[in-house]
PDB file of N, CA and C in Angstrom:
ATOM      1  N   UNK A   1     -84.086 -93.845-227.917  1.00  0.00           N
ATOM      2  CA  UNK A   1     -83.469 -95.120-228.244  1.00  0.00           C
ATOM      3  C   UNK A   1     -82.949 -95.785-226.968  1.00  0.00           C
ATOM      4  N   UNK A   2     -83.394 -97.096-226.725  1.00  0.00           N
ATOM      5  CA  UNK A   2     -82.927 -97.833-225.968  1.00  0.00           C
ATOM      6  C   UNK A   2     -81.311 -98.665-225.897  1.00  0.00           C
ATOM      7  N   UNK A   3     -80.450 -98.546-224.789  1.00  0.00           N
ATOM      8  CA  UNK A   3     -79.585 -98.869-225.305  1.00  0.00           C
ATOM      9  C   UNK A   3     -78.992-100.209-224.365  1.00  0.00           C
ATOM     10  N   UNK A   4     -78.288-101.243-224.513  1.00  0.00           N
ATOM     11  CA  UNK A   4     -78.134-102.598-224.446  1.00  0.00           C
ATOM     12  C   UNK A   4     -77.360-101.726-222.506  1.00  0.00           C
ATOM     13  N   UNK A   5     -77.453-102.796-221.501  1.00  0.00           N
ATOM     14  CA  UNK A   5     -77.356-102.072-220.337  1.00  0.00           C
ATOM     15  C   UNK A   5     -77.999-101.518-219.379  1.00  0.00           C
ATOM     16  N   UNK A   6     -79.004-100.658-220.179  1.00  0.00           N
ATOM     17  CA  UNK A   6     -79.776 -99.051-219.630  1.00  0.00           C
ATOM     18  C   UNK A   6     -80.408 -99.895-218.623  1.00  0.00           C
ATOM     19  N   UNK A   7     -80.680 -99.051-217.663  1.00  0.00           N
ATOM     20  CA  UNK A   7     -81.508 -99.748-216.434  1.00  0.00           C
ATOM     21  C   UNK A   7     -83.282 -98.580-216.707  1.00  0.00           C
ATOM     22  N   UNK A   8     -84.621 -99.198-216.793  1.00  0.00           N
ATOM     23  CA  UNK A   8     -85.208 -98.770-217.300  1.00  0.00           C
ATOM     24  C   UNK A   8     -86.785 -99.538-216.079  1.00  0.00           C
ATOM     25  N   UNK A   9     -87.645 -98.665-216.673  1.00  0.00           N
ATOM     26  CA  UNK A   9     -88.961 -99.221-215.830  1.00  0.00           C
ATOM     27  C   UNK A   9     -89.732 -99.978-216.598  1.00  0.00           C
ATOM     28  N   UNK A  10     -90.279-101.238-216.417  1.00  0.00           N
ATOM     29  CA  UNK A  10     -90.894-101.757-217.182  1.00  0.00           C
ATOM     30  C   UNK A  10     -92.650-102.323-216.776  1.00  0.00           C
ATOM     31  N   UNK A  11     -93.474-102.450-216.800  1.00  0.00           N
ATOM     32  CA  UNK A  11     -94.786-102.894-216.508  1.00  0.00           C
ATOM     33  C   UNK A  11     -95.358-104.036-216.962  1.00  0.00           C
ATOM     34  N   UNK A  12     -95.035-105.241-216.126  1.00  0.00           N
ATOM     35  CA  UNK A  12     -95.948-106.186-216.598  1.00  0.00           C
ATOM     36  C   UNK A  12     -97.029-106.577-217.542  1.00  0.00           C
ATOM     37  N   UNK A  13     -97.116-107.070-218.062  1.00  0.00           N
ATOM     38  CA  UNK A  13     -98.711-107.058-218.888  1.00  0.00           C
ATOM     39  C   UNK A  13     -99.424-108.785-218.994  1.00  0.00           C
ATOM     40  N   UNK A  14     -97.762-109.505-219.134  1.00  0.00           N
ATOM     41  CA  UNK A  14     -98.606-110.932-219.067  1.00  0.00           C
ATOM     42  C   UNK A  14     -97.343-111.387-218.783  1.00  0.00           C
ATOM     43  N   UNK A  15     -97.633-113.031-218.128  1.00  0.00           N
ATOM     44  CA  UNK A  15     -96.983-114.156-217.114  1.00  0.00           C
ATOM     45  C   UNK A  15     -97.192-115.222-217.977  1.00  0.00           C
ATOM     46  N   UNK A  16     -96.347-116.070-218.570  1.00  0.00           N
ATOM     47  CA  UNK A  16     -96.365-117.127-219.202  1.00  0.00           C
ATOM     48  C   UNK A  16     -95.760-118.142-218.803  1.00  0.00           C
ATOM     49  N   UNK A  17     -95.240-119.720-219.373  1.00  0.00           N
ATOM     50  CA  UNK A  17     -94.540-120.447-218.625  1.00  0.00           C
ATOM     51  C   UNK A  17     -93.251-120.087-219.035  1.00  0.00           C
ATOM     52  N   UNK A  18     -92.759-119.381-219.715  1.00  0.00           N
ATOM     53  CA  UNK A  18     -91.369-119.384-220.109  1.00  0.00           C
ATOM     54  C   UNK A  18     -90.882-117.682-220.032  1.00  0.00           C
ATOM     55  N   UNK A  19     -91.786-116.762-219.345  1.00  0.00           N
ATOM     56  CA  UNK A  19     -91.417-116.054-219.294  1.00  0.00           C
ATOM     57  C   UNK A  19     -92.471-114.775-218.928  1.00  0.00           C
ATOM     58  N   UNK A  20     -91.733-113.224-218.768  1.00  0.00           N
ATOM     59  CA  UNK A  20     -93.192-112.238-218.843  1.00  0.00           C
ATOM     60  C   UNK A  20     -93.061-111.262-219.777  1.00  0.00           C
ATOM     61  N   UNK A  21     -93.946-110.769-220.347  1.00  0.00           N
ATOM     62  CA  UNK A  21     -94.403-110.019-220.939  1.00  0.00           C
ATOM     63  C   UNK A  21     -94.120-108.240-220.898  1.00  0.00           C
ATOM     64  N   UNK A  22     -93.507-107.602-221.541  1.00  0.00           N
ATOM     65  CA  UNK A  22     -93.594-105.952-220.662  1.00  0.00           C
ATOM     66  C   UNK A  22     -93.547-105.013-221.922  1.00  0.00           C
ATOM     67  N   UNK A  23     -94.060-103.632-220.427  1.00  0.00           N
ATOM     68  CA  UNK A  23     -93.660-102.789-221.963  1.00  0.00           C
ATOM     69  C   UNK A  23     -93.348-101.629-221.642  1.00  0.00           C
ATOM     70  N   UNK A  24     -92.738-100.723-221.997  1.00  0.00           N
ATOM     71  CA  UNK A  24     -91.978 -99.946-221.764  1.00  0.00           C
ATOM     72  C   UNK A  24     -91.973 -98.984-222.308  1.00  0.00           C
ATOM     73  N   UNK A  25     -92.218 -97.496-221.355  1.00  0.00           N
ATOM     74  CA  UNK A  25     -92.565 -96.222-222.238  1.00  0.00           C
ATOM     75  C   UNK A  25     -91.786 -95.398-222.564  1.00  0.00           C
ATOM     76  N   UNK A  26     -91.226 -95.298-223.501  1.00  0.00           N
ATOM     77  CA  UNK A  26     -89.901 -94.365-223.888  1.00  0.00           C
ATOM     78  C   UNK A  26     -90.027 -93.909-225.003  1.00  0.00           C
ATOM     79  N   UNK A  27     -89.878 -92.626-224.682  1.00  0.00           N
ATOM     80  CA  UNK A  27     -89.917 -91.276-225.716  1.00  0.00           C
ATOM     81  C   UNK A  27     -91.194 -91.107-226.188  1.00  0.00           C
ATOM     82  N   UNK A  28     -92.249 -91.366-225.302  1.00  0.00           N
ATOM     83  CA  UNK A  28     -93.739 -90.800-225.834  1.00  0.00           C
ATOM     84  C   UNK A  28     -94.061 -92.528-226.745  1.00  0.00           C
ATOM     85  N   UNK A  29     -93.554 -93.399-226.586  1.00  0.00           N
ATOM     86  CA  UNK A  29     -94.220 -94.677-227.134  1.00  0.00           C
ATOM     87  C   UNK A  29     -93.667 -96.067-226.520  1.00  0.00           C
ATOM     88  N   UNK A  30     -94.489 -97.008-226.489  1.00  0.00           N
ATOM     89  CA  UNK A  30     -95.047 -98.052-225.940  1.00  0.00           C
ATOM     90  C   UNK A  30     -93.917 -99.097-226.961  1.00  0.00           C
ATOM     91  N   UNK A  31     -92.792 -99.665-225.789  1.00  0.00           N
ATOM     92  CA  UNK A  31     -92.086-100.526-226.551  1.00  0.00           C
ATOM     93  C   UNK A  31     -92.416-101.902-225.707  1.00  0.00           C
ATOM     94  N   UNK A  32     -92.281-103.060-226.364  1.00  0.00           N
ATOM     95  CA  UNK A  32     -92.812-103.974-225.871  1.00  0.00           C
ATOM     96  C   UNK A  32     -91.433-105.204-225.439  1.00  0.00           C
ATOM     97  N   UNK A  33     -90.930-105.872-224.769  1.00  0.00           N
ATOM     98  CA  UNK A  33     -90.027-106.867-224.522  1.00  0.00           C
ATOM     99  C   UNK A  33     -90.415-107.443-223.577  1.00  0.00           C
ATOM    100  N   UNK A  34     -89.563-108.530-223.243  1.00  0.00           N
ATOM    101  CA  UNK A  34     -89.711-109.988-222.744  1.00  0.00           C
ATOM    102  C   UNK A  34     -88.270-110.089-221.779  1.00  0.00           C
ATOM    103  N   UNK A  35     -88.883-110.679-220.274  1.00  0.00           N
ATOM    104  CA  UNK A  35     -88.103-110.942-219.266  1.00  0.00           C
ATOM    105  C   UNK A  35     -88.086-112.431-219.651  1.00  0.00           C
ATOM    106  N   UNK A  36     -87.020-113.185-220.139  1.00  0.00           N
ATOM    107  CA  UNK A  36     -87.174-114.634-220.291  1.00  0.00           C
ATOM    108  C   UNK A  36     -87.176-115.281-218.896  1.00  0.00           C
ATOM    109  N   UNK A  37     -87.694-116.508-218.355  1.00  0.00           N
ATOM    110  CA  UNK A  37     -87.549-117.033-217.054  1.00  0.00           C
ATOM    111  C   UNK A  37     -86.111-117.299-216.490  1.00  0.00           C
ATOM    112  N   UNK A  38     -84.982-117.593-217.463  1.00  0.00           N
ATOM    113  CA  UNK A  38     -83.594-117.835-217.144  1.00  0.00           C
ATOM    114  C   UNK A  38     -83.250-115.830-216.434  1.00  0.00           C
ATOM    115  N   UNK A  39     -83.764-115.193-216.874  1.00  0.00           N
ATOM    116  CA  UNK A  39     -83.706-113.885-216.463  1.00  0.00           C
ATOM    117  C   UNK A  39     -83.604-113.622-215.304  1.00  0.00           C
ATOM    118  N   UNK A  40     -85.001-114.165-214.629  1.00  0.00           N
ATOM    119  CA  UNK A  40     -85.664-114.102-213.364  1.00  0.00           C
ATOM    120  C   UNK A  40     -84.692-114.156-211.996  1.00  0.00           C
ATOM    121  N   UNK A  41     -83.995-115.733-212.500  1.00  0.00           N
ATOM    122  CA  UNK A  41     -83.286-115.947-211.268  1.00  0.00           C
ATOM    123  C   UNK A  41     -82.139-116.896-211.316  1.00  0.00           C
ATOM    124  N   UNK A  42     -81.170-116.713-210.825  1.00  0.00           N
ATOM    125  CA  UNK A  42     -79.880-117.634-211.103  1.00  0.00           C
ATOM    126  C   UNK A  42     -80.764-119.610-210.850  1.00  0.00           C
ATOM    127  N   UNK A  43     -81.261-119.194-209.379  1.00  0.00           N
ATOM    128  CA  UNK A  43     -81.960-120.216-208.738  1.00  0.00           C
ATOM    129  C   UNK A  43     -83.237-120.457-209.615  1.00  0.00           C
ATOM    130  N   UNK A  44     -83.743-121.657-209.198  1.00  0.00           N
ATOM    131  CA  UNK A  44     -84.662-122.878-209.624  1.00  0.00           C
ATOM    132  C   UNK A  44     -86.078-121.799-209.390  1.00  0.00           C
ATOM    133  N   UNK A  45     -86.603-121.511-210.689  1.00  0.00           N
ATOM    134  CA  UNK A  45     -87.684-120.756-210.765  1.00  0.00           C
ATOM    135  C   UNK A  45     -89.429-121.590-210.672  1.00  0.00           C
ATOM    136  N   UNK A  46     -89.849-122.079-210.114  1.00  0.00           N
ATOM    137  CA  UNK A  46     -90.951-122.628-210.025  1.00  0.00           C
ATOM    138  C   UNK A  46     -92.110-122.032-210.982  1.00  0.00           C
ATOM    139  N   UNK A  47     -92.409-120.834-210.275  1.00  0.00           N
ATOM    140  CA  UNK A  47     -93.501-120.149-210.701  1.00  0.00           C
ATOM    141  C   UNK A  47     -92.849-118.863-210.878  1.00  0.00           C
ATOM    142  N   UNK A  48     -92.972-117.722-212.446  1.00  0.00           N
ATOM    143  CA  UNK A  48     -92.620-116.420-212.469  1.00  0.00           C
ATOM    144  C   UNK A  48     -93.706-115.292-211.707  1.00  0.00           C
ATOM    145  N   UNK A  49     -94.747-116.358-211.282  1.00  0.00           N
ATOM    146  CA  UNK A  49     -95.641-115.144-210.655  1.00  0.00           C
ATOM    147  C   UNK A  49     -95.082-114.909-208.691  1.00  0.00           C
ATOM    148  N   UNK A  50     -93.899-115.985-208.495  1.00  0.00           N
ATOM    149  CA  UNK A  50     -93.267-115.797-207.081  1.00  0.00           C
ATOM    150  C   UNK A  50     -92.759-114.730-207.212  1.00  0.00           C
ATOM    151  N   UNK A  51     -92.078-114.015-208.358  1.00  0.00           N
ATOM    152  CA  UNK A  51     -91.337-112.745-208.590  1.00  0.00           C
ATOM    153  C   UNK A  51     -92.216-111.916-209.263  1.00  0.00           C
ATOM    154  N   UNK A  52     -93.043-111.542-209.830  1.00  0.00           N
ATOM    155  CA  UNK A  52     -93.884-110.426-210.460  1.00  0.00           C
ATOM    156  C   UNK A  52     -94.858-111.110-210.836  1.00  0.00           C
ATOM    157  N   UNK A  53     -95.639-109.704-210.927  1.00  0.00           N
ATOM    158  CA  UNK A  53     -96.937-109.302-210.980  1.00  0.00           C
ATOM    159  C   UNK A  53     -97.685-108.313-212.253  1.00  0.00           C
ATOM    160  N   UNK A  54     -98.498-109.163-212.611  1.00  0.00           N
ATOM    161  CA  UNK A  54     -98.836-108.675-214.023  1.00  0.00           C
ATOM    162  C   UNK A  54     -99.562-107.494-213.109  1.00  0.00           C
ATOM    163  N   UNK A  55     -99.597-106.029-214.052  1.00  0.00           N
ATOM    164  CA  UNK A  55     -99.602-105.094-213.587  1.00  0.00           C
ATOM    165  C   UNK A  55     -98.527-104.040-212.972  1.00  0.00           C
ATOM    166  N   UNK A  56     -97.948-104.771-212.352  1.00  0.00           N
ATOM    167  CA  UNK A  56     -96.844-104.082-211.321  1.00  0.00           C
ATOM    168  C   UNK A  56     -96.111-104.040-212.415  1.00  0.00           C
ATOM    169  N   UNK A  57     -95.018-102.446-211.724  1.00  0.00           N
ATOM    170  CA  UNK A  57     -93.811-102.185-212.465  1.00  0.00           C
ATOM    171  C   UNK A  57     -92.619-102.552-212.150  1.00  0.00           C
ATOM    172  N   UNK A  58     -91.166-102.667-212.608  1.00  0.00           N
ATOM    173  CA  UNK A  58     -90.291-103.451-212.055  1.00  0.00           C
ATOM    174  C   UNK A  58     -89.022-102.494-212.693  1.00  0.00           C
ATOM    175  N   UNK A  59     -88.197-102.096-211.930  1.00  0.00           N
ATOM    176  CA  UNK A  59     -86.946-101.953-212.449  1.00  0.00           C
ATOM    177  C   UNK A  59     -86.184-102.733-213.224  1.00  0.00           C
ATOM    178  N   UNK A  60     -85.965-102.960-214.322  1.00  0.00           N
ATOM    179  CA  UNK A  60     -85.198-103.996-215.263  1.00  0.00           C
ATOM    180  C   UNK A  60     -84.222-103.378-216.163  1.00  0.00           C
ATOM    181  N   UNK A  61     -82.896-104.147-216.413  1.00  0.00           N
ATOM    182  CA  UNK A  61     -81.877-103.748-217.212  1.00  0.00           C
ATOM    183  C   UNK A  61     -82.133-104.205-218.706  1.00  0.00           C
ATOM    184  N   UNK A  62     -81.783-103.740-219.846  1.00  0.00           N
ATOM    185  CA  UNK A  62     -81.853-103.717-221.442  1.00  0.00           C
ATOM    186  C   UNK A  62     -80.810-105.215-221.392  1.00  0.00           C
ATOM    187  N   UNK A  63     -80.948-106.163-221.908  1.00  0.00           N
ATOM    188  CA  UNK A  63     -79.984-107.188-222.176  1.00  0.00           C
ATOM    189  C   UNK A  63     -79.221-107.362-223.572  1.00  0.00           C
ATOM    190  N   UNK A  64     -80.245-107.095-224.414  1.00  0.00           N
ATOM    191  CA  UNK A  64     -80.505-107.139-225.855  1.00  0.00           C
ATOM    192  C   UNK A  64     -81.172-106.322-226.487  1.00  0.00           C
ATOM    193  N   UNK A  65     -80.820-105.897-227.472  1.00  0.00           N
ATOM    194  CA  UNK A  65     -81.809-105.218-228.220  1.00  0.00           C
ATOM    195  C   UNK A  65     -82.116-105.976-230.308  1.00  0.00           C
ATOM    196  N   UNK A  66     -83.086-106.379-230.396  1.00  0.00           N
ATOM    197  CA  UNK A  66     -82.832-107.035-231.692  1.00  0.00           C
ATOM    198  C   UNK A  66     -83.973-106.052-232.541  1.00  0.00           C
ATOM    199  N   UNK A  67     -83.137-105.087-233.479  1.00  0.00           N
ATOM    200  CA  UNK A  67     -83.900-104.332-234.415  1.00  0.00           C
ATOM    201  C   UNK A  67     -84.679-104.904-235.100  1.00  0.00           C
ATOM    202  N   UNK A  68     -83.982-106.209-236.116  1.00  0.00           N
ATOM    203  CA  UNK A  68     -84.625-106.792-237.222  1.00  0.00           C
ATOM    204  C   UNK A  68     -86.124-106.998-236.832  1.00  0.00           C
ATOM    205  N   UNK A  69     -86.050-107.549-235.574  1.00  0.00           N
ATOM    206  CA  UNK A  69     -87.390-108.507-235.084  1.00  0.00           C
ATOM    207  C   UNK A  69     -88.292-107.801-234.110  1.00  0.00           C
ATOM    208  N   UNK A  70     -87.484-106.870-234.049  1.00  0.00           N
ATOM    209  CA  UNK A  70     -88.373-105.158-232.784  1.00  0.00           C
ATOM    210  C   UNK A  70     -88.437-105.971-231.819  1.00  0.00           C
ATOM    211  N   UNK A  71     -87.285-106.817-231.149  1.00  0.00           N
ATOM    212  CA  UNK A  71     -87.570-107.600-229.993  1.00  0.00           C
ATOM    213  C   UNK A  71     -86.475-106.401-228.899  1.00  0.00           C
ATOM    214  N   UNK A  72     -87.080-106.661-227.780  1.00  0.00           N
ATOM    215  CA  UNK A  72     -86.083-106.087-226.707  1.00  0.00           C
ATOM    216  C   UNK A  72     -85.896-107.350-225.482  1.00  0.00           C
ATOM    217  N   UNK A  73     -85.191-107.388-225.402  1.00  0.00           N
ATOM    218  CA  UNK A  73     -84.513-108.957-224.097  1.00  0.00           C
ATOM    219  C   UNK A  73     -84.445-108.257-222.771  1.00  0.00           C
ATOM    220  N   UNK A  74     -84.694-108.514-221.974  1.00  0.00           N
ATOM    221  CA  UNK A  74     -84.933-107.888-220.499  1.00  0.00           C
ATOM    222  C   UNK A  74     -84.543-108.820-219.366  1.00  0.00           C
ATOM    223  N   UNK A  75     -83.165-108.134-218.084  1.00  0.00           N
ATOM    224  CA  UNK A  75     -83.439-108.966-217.034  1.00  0.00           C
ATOM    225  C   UNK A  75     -83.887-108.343-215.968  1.00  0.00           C
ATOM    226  N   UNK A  76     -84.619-109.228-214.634  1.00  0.00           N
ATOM    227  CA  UNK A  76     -84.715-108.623-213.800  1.00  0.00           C
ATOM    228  C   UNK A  76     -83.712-108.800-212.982  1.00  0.00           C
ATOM    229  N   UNK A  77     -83.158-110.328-212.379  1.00  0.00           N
ATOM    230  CA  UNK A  77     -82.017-110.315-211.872  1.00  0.00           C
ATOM    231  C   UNK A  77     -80.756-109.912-211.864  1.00  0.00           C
ATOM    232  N   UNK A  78     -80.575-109.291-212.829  1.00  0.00           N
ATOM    233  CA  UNK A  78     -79.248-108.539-212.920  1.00  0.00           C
ATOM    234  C   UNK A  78     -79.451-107.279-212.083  1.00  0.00           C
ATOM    235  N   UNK A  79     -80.322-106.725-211.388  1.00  0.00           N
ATOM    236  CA  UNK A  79     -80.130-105.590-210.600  1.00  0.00           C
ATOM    237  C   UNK A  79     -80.539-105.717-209.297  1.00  0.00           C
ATOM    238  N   UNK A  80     -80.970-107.250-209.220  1.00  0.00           N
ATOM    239  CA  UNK A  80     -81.004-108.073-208.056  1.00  0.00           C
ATOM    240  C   UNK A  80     -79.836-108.913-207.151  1.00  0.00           C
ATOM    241  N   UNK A  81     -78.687-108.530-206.845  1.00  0.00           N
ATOM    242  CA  UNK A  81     -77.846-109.069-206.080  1.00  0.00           C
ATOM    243  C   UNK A  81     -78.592-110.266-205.532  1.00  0.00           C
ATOM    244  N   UNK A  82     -78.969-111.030-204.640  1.00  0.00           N
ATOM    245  CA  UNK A  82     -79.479-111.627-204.063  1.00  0.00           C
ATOM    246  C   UNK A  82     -80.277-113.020-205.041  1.00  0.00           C
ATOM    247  N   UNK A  83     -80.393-112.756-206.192  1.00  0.00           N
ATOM    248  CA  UNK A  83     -81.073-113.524-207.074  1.00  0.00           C
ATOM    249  C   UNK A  83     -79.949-113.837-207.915  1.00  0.00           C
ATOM    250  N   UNK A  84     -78.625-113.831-207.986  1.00  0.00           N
ATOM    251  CA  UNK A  84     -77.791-114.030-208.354  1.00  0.00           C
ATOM    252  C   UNK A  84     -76.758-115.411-207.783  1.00  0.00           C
ATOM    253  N   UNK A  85     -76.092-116.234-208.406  1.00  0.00           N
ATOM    254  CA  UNK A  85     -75.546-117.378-207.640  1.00  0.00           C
ATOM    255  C   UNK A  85     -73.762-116.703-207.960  1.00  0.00           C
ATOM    256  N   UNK A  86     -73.418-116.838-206.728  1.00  0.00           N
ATOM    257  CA  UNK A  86     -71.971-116.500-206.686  1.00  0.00           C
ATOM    258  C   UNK A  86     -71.094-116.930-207.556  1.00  0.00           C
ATOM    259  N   UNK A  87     -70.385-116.209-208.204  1.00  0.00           N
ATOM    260  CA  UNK A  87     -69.022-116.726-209.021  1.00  0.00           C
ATOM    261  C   UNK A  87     -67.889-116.717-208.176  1.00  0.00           C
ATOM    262  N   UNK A  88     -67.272-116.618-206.781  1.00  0.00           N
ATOM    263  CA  UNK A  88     -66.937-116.258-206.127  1.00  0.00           C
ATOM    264  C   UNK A  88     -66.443-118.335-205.194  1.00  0.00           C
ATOM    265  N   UNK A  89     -67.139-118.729-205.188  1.00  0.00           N
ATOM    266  CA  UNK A  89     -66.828-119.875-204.267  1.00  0.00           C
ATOM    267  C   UNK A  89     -65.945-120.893-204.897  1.00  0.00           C
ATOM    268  N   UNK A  90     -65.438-120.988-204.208  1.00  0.00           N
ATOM    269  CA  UNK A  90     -63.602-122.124-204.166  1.00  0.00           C
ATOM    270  C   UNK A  90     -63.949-123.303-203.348  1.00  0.00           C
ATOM    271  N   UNK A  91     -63.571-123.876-203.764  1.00  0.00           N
ATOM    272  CA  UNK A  91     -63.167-125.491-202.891  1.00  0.00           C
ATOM    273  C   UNK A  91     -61.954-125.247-201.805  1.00  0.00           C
ATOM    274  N   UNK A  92     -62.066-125.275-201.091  1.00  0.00           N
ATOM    275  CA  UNK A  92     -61.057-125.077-199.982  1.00  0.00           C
ATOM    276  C   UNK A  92     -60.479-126.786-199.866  1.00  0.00           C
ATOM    277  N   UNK A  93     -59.281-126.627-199.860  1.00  0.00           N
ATOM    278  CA  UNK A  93     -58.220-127.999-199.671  1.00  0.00           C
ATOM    279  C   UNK A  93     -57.967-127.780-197.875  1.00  0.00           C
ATOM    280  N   UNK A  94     -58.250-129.057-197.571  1.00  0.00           N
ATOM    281  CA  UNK A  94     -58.024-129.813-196.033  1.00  0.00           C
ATOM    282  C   UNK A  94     -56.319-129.977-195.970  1.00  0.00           C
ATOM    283  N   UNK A  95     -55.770-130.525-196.728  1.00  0.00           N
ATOM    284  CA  UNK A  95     -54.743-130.496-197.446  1.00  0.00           C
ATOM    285  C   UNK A  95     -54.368-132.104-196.740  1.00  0.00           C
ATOM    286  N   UNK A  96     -55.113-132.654-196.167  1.00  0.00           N
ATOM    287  CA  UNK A  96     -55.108-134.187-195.799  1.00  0.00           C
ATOM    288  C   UNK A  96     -55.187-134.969-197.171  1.00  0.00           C
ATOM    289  N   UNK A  97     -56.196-134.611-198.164  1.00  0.00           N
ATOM    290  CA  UNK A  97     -56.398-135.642-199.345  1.00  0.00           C
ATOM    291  C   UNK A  97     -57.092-136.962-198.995  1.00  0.00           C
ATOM    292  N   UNK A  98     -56.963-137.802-199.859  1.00  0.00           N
ATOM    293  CA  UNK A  98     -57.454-138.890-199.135  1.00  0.00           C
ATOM    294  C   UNK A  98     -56.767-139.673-197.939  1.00  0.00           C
ATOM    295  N   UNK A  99     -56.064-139.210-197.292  1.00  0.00           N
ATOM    296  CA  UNK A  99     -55.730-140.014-196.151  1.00  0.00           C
ATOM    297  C   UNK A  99     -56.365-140.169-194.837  1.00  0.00           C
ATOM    298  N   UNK A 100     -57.756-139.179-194.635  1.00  0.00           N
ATOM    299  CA  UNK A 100     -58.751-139.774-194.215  1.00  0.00           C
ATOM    300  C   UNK A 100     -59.762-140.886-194.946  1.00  0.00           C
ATOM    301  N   UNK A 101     -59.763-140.448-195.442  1.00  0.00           N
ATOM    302  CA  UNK A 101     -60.401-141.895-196.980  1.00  0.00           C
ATOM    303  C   UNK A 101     -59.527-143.383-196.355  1.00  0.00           C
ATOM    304  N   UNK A 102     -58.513-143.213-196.411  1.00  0.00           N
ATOM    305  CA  UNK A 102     -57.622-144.825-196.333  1.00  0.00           C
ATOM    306  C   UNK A 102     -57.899-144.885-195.292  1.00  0.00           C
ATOM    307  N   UNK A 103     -57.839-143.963-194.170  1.00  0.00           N
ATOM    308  CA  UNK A 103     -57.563-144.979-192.846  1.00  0.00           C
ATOM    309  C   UNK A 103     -58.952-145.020-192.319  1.00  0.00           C
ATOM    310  N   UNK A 104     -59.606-144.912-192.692  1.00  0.00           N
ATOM    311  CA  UNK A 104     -61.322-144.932-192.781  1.00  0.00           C
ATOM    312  C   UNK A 104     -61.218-146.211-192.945  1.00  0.00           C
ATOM    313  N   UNK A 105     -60.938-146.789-194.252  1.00  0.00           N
ATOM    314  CA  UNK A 105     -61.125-148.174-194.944  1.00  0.00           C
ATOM    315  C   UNK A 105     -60.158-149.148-194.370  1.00  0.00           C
ATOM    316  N   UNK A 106     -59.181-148.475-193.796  1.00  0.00           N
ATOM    317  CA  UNK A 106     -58.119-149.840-193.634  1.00  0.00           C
ATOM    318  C   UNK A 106     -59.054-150.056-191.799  1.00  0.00           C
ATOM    319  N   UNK A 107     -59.224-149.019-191.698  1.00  0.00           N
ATOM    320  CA  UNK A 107     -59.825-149.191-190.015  1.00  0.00           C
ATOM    321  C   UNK A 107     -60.739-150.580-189.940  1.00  0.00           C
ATOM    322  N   UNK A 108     -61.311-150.856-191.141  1.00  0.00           N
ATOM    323  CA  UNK A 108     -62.764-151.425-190.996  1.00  0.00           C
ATOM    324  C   UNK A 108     -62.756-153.206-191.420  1.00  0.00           C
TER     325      UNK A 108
END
């Protein structure tokens, strides 16, 4: 049993526009899920074949698991640091405000 988390191997099989295809061998059988393209990469995904390769295998984490529908949800970027966009960045205050702004305008 697959469980929501698990970091797992998965094998390409097909590249679509909205996403890829995989499948995954656990416990002596062939489970099948889907890397959605929002998966792929925090950043602006062009093409999913810039990141994988039908055929090739890929380290990927369990996102979801949906019994009813025997679907499994898959990311790759989550074990990709680097494909990730920071939660981390602040606006740093000048602590001037607009008073370069005014004397900009009154200058002119």
């Amino acid at each position: 049993m697959l469980n929501k988390g698990q970091k797992i191997n998965a094998k390409v099989t097909a590249i679509v526009n909205y996403g890829a295809f995989c499948e995954i061998e656990h416990e002596n059988e062939i489970i099948k899920g889907l890397i959605h393209i929002s998966e792929i990469s925090d950043f602006f995904v062009k093409s999913i074949s810039d990141f994988l390769t039908v055929g090739q295998e890929y380290e990927i984490e369990v996102i979801e698991i949906i019994d009813a529908k025997n679907q499994i949800k898959l990311s790759y970027k989550k074990l990709r640091p680097e494909l990730l966009k920071s939660t981390d960045v602040k606006i740093k205050e000048t602590g001037s405000g607009f008073d370069n702004l005014k004397s900009s305008i009154e200058s002119k």
